[in-house]
Every structure is written in C-alpha cells, then in structure tokens.
PDB file of N, CA and C in Angstrom:
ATOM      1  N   UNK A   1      34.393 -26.503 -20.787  1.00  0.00           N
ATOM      2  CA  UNK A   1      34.367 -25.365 -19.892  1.00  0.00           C
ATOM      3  C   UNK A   1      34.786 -25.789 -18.492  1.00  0.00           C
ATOM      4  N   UNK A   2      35.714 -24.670 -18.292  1.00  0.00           N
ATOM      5  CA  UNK A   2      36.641 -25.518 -16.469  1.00  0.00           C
ATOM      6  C   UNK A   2      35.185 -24.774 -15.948  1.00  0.00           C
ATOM      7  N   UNK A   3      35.504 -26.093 -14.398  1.00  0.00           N
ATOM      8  CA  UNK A   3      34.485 -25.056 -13.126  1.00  0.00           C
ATOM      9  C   UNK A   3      35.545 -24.231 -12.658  1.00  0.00           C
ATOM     10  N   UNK A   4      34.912 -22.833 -12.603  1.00  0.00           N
ATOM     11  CA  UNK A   4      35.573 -21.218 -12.036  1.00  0.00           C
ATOM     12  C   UNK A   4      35.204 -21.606 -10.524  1.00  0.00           C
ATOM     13  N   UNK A   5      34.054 -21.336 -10.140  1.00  0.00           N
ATOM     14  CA  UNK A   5      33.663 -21.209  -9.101  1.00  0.00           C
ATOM     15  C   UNK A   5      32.239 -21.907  -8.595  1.00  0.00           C
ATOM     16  N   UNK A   6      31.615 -21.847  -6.747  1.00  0.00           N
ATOM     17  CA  UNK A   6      30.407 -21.738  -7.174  1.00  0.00           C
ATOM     18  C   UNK A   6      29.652 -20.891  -7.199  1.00  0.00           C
ATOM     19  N   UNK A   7      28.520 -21.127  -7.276  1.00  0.00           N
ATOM     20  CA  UNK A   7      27.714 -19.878  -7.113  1.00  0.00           C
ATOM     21  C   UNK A   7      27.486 -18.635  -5.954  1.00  0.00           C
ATOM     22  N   UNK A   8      27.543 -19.427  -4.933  1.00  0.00           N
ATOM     23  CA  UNK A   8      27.883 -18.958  -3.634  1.00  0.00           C
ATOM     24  C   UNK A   8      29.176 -17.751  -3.846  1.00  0.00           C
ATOM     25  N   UNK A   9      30.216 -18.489  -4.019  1.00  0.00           N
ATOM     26  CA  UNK A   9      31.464 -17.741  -4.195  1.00  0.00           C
ATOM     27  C   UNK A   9      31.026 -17.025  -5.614  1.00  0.00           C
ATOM     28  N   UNK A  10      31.055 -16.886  -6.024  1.00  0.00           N
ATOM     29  CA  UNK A  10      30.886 -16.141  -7.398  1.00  0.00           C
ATOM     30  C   UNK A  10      29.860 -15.321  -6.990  1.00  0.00           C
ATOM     31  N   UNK A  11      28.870 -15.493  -6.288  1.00  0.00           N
ATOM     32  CA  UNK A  11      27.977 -13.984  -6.143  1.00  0.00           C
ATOM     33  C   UNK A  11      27.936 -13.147  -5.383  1.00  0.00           C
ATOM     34  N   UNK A  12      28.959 -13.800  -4.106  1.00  0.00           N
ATOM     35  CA  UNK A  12      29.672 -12.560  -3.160  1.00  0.00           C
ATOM     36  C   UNK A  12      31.040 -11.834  -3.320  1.00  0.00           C
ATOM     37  N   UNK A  13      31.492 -12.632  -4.912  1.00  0.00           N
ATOM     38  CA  UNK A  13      32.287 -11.912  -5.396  1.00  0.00           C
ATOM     39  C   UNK A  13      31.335 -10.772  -6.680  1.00  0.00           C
ATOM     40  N   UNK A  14      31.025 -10.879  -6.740  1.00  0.00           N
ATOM     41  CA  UNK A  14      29.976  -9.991  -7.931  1.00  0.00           C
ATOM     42  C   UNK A  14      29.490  -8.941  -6.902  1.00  0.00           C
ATOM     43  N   UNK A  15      28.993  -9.331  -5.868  1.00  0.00           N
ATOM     44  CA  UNK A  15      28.309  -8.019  -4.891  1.00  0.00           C
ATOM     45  C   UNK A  15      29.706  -7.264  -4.853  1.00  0.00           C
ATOM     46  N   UNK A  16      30.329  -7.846  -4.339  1.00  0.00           N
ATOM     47  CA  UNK A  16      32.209  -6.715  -4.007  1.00  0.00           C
ATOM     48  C   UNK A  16      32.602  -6.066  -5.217  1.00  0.00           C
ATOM     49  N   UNK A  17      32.594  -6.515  -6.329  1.00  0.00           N
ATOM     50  CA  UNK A  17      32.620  -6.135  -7.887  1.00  0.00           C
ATOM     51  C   UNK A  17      31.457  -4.943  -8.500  1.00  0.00           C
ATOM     52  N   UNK A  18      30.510  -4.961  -7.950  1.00  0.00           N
ATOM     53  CA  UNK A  18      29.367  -4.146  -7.989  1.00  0.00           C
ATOM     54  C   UNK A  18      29.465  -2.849  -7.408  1.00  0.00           C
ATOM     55  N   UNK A  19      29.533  -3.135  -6.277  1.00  0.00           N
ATOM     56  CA  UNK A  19      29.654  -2.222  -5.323  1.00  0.00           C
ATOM     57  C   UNK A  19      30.988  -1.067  -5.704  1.00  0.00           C
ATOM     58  N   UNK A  20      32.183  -2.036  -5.612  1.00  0.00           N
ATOM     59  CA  UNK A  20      32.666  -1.208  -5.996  1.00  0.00           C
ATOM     60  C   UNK A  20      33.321  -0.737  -7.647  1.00  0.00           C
ATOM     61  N   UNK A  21      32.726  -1.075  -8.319  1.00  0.00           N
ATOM     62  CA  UNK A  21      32.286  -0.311  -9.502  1.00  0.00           C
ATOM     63  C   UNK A  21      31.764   0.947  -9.969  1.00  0.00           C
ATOM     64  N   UNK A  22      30.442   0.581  -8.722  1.00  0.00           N
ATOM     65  CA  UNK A  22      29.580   1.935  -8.800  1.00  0.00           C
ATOM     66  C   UNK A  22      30.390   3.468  -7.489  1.00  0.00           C
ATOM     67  N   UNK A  23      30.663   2.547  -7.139  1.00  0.00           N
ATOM     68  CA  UNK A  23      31.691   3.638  -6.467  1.00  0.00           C
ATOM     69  C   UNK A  23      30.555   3.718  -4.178  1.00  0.00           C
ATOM     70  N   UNK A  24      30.479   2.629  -4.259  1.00  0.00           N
ATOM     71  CA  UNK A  24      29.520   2.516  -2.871  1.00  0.00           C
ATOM     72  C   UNK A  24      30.560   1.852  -1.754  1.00  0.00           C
ATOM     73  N   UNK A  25      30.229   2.079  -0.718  1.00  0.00           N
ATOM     74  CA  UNK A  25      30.838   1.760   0.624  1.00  0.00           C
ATOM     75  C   UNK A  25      30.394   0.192   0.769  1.00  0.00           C
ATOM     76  N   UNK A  26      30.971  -0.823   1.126  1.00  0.00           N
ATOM     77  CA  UNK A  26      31.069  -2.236   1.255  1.00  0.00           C
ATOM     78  C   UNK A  26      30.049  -1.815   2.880  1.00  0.00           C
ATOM     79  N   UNK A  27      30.684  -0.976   3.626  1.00  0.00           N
ATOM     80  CA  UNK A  27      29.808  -1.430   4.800  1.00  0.00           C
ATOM     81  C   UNK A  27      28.397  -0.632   4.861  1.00  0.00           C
ATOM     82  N   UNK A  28      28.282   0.303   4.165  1.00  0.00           N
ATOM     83  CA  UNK A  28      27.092   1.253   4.317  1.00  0.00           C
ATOM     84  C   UNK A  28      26.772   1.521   2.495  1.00  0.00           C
ATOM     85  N   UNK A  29      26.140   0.488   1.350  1.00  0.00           N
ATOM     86  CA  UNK A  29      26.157   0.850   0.043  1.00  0.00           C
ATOM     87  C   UNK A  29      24.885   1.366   0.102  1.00  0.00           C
ATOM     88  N   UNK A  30      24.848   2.535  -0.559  1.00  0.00           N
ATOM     89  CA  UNK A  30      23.374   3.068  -1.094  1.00  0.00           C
ATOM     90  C   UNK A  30      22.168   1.988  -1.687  1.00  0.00           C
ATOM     91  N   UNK A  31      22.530   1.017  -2.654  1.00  0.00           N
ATOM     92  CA  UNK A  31      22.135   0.247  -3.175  1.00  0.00           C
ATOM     93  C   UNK A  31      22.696  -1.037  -3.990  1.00  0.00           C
ATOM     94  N   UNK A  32      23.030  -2.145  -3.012  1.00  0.00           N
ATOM     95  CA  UNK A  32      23.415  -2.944  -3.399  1.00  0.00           C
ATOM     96  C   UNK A  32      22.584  -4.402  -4.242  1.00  0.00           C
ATOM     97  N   UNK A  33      23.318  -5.222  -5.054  1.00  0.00           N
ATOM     98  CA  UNK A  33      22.168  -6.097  -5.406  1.00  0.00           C
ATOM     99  C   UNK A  33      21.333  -6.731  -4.717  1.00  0.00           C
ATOM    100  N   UNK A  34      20.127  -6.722  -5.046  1.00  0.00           N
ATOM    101  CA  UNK A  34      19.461  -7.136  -3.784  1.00  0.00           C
ATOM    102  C   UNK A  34      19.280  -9.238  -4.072  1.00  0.00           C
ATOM    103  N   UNK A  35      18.846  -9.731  -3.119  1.00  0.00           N
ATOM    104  CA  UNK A  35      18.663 -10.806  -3.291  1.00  0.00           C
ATOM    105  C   UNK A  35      17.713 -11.256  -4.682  1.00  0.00           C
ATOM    106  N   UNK A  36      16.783 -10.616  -5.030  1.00  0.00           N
ATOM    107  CA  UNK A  36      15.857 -10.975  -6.274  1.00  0.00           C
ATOM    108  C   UNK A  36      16.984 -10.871  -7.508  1.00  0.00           C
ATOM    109  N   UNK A  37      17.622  -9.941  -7.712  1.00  0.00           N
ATOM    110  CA  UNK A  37      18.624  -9.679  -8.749  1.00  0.00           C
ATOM    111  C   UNK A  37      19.549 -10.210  -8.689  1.00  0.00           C
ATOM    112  N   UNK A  38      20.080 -11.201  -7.548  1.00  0.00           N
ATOM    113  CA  UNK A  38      21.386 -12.313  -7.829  1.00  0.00           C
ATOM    114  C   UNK A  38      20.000 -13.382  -8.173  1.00  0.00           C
ATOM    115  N   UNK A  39      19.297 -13.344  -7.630  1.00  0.00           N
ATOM    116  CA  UNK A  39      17.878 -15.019  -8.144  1.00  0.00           C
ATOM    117  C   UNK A  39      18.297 -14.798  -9.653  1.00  0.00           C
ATOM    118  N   UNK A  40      17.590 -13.307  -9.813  1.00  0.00           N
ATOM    119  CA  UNK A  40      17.573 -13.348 -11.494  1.00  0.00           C
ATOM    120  C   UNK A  40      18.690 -13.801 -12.211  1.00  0.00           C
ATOM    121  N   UNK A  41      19.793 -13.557 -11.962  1.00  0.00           N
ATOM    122  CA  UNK A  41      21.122 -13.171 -12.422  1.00  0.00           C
ATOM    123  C   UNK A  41      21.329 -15.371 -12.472  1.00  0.00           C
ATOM    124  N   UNK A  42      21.026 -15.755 -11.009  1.00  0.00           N
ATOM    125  CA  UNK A  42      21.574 -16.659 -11.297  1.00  0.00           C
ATOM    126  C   UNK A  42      21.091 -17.570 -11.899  1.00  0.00           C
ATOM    127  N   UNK A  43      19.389 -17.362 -12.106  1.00  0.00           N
ATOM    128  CA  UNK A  43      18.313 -18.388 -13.326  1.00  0.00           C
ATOM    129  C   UNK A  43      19.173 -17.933 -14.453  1.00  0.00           C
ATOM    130  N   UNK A  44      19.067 -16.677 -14.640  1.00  0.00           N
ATOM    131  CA  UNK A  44      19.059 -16.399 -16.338  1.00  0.00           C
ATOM    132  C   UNK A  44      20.452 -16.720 -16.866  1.00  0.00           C
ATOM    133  N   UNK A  45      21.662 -16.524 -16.055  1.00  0.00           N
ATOM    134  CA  UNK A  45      22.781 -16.829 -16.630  1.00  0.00           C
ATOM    135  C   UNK A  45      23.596 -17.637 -16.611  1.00  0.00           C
ATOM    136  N   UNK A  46      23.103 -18.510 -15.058  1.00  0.00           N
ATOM    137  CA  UNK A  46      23.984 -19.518 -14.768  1.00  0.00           C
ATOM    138  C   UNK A  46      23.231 -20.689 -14.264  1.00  0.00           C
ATOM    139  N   UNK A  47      21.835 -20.942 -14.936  1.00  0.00           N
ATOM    140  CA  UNK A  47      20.589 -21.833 -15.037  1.00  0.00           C
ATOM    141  C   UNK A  47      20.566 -22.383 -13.584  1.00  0.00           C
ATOM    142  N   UNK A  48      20.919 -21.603 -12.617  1.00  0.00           N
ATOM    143  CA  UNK A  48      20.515 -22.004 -10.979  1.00  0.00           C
ATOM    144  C   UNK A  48      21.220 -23.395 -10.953  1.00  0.00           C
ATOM    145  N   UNK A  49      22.513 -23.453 -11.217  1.00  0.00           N
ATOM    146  CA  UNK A  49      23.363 -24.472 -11.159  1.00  0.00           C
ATOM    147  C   UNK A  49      24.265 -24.170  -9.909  1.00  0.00           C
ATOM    148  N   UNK A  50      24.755 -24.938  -9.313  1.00  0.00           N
ATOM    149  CA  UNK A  50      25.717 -24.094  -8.199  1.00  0.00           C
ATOM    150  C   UNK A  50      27.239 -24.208  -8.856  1.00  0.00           C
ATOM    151  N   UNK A  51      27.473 -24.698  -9.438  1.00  0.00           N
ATOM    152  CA  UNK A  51      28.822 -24.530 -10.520  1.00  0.00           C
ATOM    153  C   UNK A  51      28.673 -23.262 -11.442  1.00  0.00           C
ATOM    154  N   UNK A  52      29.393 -22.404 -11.440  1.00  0.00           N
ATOM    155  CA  UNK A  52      29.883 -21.459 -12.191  1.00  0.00           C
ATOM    156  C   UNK A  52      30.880 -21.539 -13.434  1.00  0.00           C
ATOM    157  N   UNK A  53      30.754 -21.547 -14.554  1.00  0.00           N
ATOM    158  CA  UNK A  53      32.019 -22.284 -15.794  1.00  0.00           C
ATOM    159  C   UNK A  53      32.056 -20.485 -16.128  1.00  0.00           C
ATOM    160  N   UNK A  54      33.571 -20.674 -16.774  1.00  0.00           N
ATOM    161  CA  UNK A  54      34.775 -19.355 -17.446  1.00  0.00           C
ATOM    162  C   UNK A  54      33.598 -19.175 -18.368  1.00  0.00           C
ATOM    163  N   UNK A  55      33.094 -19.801 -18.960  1.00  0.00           N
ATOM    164  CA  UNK A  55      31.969 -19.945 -20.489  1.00  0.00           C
ATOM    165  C   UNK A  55      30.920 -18.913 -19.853  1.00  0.00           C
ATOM    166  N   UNK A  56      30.502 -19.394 -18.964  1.00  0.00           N
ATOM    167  CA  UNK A  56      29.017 -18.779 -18.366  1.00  0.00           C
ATOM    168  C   UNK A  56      29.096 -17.310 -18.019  1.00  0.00           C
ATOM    169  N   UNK A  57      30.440 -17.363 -17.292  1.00  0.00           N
ATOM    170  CA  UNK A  57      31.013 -16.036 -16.630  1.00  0.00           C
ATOM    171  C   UNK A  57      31.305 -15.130 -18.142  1.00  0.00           C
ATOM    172  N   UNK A  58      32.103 -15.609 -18.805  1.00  0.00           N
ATOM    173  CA  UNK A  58      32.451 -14.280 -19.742  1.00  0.00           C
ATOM    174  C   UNK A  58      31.129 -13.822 -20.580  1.00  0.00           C
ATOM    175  N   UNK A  59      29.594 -15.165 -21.086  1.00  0.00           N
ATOM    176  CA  UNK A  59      28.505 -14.725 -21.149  1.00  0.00           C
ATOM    177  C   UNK A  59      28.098 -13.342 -20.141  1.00  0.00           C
ATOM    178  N   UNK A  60      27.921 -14.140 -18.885  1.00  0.00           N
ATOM    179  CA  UNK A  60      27.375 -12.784 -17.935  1.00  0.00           C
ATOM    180  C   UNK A  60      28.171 -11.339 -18.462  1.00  0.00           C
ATOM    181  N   UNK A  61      29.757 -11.246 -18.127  1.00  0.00           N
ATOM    182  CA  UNK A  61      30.041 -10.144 -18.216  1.00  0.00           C
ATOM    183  C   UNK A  61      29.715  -9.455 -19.507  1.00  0.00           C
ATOM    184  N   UNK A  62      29.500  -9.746 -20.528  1.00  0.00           N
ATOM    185  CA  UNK A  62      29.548  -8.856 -22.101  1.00  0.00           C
ATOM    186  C   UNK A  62      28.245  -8.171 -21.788  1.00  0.00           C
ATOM    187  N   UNK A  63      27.445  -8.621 -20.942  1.00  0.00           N
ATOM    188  CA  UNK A  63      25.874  -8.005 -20.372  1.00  0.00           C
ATOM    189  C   UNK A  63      26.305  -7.023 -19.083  1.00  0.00           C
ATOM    190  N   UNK A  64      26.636  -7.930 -17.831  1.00  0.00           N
ATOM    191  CA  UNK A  64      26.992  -6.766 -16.847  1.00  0.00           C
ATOM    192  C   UNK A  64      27.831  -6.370 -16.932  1.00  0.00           C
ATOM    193  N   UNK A  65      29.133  -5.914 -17.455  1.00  0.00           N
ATOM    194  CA  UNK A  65      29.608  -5.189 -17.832  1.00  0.00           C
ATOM    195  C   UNK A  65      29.212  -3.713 -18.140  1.00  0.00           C
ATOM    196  N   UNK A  66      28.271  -3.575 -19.267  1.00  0.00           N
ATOM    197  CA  UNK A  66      27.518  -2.053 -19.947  1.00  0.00           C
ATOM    198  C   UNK A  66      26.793  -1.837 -18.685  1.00  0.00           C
ATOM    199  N   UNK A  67      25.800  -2.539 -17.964  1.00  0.00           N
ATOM    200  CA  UNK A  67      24.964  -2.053 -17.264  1.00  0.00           C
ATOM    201  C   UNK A  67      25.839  -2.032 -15.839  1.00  0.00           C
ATOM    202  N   UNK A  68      26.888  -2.407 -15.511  1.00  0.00           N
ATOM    203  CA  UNK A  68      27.482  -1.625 -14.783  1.00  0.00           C
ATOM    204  C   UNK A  68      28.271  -0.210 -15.195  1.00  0.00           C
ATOM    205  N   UNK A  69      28.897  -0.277 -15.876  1.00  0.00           N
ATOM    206  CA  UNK A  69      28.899   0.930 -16.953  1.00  0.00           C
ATOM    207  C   UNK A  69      28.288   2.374 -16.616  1.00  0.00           C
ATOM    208  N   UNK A  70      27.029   1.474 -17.032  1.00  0.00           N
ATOM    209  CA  UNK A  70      25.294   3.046 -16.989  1.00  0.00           C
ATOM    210  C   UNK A  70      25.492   3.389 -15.902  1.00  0.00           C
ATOM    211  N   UNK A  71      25.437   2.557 -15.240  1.00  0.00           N
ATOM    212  CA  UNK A  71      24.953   3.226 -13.377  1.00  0.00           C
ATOM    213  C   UNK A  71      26.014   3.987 -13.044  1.00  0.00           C
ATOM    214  N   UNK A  72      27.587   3.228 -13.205  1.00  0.00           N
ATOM    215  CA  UNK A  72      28.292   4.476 -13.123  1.00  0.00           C
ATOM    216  C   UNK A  72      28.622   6.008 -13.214  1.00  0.00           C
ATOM    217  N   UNK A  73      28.439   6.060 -14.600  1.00  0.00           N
ATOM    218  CA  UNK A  73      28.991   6.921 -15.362  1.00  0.00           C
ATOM    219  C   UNK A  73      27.955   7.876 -16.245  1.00  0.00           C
ATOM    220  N   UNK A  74      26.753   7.210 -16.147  1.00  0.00           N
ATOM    221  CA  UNK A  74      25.554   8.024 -16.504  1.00  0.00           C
ATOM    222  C   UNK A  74      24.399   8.258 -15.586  1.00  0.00           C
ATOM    223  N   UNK A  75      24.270   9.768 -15.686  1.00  0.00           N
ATOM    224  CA  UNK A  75      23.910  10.316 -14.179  1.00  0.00           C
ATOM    225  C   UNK A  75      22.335   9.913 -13.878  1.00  0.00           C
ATOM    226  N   UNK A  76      21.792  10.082 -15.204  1.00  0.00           N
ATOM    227  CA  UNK A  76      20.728   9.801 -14.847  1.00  0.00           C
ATOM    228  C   UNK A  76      20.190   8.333 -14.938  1.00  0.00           C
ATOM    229  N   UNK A  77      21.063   7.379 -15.321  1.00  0.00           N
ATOM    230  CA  UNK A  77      20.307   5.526 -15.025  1.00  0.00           C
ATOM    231  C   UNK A  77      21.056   5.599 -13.451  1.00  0.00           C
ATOM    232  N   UNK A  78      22.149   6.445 -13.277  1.00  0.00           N
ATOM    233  CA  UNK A  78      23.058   6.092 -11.995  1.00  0.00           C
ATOM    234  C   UNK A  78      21.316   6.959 -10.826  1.00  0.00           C
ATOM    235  N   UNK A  79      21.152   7.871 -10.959  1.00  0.00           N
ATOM    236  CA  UNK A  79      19.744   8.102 -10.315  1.00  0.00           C
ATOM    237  C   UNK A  79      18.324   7.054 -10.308  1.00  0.00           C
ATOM    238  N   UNK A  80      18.320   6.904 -11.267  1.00  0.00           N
ATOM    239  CA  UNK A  80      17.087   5.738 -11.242  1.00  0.00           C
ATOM    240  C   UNK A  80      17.438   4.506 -10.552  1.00  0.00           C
ATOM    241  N   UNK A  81      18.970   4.121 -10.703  1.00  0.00           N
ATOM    242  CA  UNK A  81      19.398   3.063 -10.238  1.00  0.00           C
ATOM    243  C   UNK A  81      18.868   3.044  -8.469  1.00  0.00           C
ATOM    244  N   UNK A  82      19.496   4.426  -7.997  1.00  0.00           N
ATOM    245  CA  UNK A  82      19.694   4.173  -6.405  1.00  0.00           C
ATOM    246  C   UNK A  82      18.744   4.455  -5.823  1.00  0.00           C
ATOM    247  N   UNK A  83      17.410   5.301  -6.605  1.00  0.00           N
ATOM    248  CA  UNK A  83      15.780   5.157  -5.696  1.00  0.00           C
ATOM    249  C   UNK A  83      14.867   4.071  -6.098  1.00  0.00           C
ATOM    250  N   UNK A  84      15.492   2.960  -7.125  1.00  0.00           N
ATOM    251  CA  UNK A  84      15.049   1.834  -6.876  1.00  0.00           C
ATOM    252  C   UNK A  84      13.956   1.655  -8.071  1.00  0.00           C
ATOM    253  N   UNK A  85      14.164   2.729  -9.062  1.00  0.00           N
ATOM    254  CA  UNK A  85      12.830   2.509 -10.053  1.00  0.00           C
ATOM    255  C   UNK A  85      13.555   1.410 -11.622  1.00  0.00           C
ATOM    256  N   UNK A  86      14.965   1.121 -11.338  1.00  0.00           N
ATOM    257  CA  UNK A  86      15.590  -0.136 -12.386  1.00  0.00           C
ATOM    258  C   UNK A  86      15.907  -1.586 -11.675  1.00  0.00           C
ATOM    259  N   UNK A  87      15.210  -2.197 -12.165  1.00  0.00           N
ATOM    260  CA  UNK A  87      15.804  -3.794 -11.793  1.00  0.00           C
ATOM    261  C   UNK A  87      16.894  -4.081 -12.240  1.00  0.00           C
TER     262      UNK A  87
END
C-alpha cells in the first residue's frame, strides 16, 4: 500500500469533501465535522497513524461514501444530521 497522504492533509481534505457534498458554505457551514468525528474517523479507520495508505482510504470511502449520501439526499437523516442528534 503507497503512502497517499497524511493525516493532517487528508482530513482537511475530507472536511472540503464533506462540506461540499452536503451542499454547505466552506466559510459559514451549518454543520461541519466536528473535531470528535475526524478523532473517531481517524482511530477507527486509519488506527491514529499520521500516514494515510490508497488501502485505508478506499476502506474509509465504501463507509463514508453512503453516509455522505444520507445526509444529502435524504431529508430526514439530512435534518437530524444538522441539529446535531447523529454522530
């Protein structure tokens, strides 16, 4: 597995990827990831390594992918999403 990126770079590219996914303003987003949910994101998927591998990344996406998805495009996880009651 090549190194992609690090973590650093890879999760302020994921916030820009997020954001605008869900369809939010970079300078004013309703609800962006918050710091606990890149923690999570980066224990659970990329074992709090600061190297990022293509391997790890296409893991993450087959997951965030759908659940970026929901928030989009379905009105009501896209509601739960932005008053804060989904992690």
């Amino acid at each position: 597995d090549q190194t992609e990126t690090t973590w650093p770079m890879f999760a302020n590219r994921l916030q820009r990827r997020f954001l605008r996914a869900t369809r939010q303003s970079f300078s004013q987003p309703m609800r962006a990831l918050s710091p606990f949910e890149l923690h999570y994101i980066h224990e659970k998927f990329f074992g709090s390594k600061n190297e990022v591998t293509r391997g790890q990344v296409t893991k993450f996406w087959a997951w965030f992918g759908g659940l970026t998805q929901a928030i989009r495009f379905k009105r009501h996880v896209n509601e739960l999403w932005y008053k804060g009651y989904l992690f």
